[in-house]
Protein backbone atom coordinates (compact mmCIF):
# COMPACT_ATOMS: atom_id res chain seq x y z
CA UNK A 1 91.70 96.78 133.68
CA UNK A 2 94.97 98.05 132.06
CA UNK A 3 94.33 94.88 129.77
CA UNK A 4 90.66 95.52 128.64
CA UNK A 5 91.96 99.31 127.35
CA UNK A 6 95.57 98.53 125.65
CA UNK A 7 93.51 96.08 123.05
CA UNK A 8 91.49 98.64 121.39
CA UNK A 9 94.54 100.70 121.69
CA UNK A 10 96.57 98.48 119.89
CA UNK A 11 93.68 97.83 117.13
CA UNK A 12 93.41 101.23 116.61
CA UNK A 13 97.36 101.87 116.25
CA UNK A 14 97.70 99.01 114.04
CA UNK A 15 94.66 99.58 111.56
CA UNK A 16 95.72 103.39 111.16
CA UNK A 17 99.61 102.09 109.85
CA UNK A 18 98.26 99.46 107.69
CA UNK A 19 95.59 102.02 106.16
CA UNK A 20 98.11 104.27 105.57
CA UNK A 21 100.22 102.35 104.13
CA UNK A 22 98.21 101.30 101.63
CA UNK A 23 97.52 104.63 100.17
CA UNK A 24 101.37 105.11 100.02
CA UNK A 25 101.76 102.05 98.13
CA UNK A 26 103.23 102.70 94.68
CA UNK A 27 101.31 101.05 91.62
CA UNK A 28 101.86 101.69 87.81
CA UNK A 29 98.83 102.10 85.35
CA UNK A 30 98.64 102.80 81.80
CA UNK A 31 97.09 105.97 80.45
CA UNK A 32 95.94 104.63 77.11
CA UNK A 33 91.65 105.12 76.94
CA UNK A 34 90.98 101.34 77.76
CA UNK A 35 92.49 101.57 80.78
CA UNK A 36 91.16 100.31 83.87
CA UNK A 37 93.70 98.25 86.00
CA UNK A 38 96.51 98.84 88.24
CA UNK A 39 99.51 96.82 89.02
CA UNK A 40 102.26 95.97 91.49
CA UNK A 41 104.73 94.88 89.61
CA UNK A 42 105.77 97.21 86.36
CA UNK A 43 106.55 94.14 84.31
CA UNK A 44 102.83 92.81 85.01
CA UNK A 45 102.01 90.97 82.30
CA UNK A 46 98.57 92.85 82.33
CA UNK A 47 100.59 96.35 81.22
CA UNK A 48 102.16 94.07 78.06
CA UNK A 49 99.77 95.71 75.56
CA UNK A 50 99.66 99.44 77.31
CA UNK A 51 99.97 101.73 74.54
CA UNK A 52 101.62 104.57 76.52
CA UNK A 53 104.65 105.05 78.85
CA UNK A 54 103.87 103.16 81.97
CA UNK A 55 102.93 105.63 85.21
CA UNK A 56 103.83 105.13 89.17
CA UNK A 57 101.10 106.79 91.32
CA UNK A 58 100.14 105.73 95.02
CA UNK A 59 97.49 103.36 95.28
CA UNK A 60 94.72 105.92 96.63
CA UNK A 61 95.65 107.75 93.39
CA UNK A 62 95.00 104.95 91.33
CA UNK A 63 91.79 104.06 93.04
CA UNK A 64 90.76 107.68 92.76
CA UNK A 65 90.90 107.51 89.45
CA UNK A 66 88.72 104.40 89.25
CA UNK A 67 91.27 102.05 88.51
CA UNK A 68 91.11 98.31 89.96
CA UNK A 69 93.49 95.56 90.60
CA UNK A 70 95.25 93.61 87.69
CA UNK A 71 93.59 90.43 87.44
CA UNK A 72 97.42 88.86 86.60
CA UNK A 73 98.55 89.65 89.82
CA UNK A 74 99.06 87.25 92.71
């Protein structure tokens, strides 16, 4: 019995940390007008053209804004 109730225990424990840590997760994005990516890494190759400085935000932030991942990044 103890069993059949610590499993969806555990899921639920385990799912909540991973979720939030995800939205702390810092990303960098360019502001410039085109913009529509984030990025992991601030060296992506996919922020080589960004024509303004180079932002961290959290990655809820950046997908709040719209954003999407980098298609350079692994």
């Amino acid at each position: 019995m103890n069993k059949i109730l610590f499993l969806p225990l555990l899921f639920l424990v385990v799912s909540s940390f991973i979720s939030v840590r995800n939205i702390e997760t810092k990303v960098y994005i360019c502001k410039g007008k085109s913009s529509k990516r984030y990025h992991y890494k601030k060296d992506c190759r996919g922020l080589s053209n960004c024509s303004t400085k180079i932002y961290e935000v959290t990655l809820s932030e950046a997908r709040d804004i719209g954003r999407t991942l980098c298609g350079w990044e692994d």
